[in-house]
N, C-alpha and C. Protein backbone atom coordinates (compact mmCIF):
# COMPACT_ATOMS: atom_id res chain seq x y z
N UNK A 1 0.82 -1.19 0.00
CA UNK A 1 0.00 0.00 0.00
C UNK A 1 0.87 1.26 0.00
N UNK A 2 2.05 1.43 0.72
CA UNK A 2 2.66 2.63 0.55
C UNK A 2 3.45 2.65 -0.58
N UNK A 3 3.68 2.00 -1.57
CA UNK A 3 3.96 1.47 -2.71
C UNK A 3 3.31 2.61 -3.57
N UNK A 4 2.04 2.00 -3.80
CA UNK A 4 0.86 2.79 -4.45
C UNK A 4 0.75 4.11 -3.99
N UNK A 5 0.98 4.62 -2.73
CA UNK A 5 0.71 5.77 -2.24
C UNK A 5 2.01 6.79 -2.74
N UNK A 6 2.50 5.76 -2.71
CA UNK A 6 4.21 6.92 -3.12
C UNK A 6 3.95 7.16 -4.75
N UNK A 7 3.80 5.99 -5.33
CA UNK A 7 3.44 6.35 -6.70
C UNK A 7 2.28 6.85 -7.03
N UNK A 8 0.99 7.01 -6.03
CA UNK A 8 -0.14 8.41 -6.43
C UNK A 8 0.92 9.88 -6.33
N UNK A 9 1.29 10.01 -5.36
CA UNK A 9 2.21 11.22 -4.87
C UNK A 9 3.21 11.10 -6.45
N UNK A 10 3.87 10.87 -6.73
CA UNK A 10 5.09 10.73 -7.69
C UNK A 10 3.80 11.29 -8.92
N UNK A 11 3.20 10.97 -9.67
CA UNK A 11 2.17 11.38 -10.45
C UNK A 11 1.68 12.34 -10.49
N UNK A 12 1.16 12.65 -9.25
CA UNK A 12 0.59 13.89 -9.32
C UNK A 12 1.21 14.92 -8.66
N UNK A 13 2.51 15.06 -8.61
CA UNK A 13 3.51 16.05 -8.08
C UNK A 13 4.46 16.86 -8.73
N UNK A 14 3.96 17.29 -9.77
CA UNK A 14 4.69 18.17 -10.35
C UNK A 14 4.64 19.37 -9.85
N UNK A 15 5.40 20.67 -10.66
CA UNK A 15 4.98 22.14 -10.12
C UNK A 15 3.90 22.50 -10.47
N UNK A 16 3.54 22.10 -11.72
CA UNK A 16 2.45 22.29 -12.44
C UNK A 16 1.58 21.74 -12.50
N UNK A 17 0.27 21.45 -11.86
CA UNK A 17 -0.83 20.82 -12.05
C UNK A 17 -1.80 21.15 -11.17
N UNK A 18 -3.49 20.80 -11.78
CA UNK A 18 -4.63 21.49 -10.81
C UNK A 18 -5.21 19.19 -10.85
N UNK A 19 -5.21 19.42 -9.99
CA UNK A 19 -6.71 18.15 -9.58
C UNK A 19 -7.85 19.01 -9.50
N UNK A 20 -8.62 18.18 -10.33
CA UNK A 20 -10.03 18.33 -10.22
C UNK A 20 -10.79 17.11 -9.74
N UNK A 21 -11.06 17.15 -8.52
CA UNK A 21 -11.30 16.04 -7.95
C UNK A 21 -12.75 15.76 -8.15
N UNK A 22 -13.14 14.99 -9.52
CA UNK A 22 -15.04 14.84 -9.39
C UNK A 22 -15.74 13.73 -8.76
N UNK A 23 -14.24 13.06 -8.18
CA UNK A 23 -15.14 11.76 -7.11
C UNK A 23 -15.72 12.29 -5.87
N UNK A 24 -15.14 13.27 -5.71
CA UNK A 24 -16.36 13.97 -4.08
C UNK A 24 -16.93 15.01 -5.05
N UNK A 25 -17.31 15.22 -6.33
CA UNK A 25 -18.39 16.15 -6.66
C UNK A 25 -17.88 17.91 -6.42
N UNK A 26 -16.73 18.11 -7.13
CA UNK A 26 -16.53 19.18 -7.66
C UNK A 26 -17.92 20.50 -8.26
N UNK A 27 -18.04 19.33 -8.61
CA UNK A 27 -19.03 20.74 -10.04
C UNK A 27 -20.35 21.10 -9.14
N UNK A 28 -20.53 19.61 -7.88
CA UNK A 28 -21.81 19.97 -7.05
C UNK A 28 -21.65 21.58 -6.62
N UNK A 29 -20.64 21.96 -6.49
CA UNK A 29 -20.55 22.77 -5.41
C UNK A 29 -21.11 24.45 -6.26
N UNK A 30 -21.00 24.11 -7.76
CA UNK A 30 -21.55 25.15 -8.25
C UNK A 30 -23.16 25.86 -8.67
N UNK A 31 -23.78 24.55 -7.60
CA UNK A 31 -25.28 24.78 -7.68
C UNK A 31 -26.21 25.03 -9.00
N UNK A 32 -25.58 23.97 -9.97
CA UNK A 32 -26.62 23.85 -11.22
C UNK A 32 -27.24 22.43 -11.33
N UNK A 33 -27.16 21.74 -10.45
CA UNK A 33 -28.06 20.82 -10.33
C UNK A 33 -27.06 19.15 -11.06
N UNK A 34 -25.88 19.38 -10.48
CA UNK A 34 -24.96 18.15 -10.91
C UNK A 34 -25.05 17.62 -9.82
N UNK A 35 -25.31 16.45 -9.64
CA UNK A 35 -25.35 15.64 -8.74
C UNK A 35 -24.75 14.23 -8.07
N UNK A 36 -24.01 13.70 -9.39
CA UNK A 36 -23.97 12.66 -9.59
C UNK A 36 -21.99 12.47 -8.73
N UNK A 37 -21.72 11.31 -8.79
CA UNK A 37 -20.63 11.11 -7.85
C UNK A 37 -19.04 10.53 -8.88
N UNK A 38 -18.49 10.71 -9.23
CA UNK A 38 -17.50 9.97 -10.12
C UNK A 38 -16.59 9.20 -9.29
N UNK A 39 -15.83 7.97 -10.07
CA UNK A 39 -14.72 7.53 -9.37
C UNK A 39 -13.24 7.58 -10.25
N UNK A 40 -13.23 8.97 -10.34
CA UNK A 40 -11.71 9.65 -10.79
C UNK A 40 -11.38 10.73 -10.32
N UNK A 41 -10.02 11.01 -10.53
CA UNK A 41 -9.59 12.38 -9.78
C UNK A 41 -8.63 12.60 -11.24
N UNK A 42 -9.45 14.18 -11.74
CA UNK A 42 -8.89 14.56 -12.78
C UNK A 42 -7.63 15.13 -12.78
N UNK A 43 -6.40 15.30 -13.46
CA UNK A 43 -5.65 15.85 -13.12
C UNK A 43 -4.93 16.50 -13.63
N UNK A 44 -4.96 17.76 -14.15
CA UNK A 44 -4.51 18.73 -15.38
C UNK A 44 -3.02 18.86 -15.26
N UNK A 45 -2.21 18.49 -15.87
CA UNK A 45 -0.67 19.12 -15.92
C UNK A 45 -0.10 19.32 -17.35
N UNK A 46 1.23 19.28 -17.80
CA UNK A 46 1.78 19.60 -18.79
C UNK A 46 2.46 18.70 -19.25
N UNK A 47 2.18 17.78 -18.84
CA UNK A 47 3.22 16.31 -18.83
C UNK A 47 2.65 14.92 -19.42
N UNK A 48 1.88 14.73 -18.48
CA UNK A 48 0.97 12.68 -18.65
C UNK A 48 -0.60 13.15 -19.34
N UNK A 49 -0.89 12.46 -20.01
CA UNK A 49 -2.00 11.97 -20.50
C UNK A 49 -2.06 10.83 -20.53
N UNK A 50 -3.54 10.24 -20.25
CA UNK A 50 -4.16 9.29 -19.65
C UNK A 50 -4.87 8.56 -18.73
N UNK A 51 -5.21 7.74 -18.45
CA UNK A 51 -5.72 7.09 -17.29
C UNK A 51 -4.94 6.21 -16.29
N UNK A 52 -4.58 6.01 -14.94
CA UNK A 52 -4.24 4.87 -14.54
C UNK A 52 -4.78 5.24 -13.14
N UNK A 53 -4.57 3.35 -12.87
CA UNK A 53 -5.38 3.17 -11.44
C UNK A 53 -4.11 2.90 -10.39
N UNK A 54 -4.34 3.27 -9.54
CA UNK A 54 -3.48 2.78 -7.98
C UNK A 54 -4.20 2.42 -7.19
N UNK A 55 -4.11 1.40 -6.82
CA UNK A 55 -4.80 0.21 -5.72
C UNK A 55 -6.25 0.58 -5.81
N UNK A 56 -6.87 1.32 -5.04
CA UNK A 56 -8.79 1.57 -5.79
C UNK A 56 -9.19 2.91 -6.31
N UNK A 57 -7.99 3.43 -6.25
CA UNK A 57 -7.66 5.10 -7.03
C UNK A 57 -8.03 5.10 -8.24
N UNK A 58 -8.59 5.99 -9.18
CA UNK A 58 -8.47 6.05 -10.79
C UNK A 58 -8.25 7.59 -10.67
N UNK A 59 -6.87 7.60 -11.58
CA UNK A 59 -6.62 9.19 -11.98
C UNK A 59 -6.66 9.17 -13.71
N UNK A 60 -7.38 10.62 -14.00
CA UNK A 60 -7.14 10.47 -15.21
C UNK A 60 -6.34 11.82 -15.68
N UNK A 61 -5.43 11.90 -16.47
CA UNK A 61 -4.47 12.68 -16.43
C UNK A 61 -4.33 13.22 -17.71
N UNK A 62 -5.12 14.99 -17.95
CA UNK A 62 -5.01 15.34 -18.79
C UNK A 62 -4.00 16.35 -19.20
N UNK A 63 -3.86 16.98 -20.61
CA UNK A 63 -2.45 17.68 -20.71
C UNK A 63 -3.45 18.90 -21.28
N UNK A 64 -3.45 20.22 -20.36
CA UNK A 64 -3.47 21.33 -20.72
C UNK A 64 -2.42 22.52 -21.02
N UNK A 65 -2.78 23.21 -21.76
CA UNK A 65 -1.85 24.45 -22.24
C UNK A 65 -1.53 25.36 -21.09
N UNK A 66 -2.85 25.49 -20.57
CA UNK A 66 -2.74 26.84 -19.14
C UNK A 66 -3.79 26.11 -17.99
N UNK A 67 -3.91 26.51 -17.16
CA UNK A 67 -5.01 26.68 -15.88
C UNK A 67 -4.18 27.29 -14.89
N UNK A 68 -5.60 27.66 -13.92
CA UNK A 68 -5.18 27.81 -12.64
C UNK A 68 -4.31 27.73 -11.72
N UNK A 69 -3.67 28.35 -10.92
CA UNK A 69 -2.84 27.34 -9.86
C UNK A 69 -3.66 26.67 -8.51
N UNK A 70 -4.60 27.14 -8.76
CA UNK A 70 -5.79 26.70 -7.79
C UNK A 70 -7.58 26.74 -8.19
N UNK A 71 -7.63 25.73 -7.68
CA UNK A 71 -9.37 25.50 -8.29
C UNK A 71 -10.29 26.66 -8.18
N UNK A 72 -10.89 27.23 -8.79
CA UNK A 72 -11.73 28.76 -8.94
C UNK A 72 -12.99 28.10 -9.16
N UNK A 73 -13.92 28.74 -8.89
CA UNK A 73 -15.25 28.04 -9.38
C UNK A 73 -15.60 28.99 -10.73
N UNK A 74 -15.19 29.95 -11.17
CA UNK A 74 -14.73 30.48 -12.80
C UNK A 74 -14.17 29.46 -13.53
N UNK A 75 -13.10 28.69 -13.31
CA UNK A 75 -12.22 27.79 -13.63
C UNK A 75 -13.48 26.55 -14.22
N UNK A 76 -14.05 26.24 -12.91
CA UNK A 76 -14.54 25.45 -12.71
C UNK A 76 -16.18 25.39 -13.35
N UNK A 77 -16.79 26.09 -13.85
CA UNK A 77 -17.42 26.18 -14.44
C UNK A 77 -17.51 26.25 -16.37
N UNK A 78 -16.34 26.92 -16.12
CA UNK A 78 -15.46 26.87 -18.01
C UNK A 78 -15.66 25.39 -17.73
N UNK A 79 -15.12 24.32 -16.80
CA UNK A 79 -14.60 23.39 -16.96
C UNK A 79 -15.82 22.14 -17.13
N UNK A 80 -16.55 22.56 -16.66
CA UNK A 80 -18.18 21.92 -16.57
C UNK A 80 -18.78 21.93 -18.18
N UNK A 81 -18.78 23.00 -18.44
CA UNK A 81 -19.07 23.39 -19.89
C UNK A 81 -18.34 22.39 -20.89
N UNK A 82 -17.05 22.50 -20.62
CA UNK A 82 -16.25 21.99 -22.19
C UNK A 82 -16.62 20.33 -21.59
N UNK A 83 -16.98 20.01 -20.48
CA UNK A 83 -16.80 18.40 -20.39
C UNK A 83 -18.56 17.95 -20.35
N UNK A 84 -19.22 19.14 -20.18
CA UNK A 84 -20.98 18.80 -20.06
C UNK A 84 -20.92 17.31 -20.74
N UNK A 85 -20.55 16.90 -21.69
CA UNK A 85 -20.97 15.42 -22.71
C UNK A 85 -20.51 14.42 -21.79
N UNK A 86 -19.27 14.39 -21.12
CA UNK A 86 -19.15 13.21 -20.25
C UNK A 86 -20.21 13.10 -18.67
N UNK A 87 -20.89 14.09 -18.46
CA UNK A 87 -21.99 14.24 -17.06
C UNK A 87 -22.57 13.33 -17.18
N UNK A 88 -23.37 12.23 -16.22
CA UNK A 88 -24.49 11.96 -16.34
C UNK A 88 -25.46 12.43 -16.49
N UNK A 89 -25.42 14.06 -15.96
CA UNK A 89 -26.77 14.58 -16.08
C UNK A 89 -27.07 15.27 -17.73
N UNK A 90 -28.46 15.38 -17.75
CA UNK A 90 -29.07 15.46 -19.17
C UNK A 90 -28.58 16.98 -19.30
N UNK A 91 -27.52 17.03 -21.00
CA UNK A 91 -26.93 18.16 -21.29
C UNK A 91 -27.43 19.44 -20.97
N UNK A 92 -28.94 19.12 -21.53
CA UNK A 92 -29.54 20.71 -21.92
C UNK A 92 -30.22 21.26 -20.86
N UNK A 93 -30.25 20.47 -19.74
CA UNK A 93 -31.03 20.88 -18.36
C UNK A 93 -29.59 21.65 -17.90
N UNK A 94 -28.01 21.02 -17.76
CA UNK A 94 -27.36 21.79 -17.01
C UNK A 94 -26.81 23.00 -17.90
N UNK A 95 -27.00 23.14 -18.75
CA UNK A 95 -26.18 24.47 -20.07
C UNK A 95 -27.44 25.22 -19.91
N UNK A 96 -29.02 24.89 -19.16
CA UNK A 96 -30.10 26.06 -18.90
C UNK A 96 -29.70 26.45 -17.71
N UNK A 97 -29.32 26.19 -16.63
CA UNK A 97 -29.23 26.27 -15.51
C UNK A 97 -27.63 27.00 -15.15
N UNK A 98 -26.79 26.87 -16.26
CA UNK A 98 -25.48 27.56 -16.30
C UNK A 98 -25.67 28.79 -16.75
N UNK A 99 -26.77 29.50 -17.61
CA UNK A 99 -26.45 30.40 -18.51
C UNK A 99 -27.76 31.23 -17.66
């Protein structure tokens, strides 16, 4: 187990990177009616793309140009938008409720 834990840490430890954590419900917190629970922790840097799991962890690790150095709910709402298609919830109820 500290195996896995050293290599979550090693991954997601660069200078550069934002987690967007949507397994405790990120986007809930922006009150448009997302509800639903994920089991990944997104993770924006300049480096890895992809997915991998550590022991019952799933990170998925995307490569952006710019962000934040810290989660904004500005940030975080751009970020809701460009990913609306992967939500469970029905598109056009949360893009009424955003705008």
């Amino acid at each position: 187990m500290a195996f896995l834990q050293s290599r979550a840490k090693r991954l997601t430890s660069q200078k550069s990177r934002l987690v967007r954590d949507v397994a405790r419900g990120a986007y809930n917190s922006l009150g448009v009616g997302t509800t639903q629970l994920y089991d990944k922790t997104v993770v924006y840097n300049h480096k890895r793309h992809g997915e991998s799991q550590l022991g019952n962890r799933k990170f998925a690790f995307r490569v952006k140009p710019r962000f934040p150095k810290s989660l904004t709910r500005e940030f975080l709402l751009v970020d809701l938008v460009n990913n609306v298609d992967q939500l469970a919830e029905a598109k056009d109820e949360v893009l009424r409720r955003v705008a």
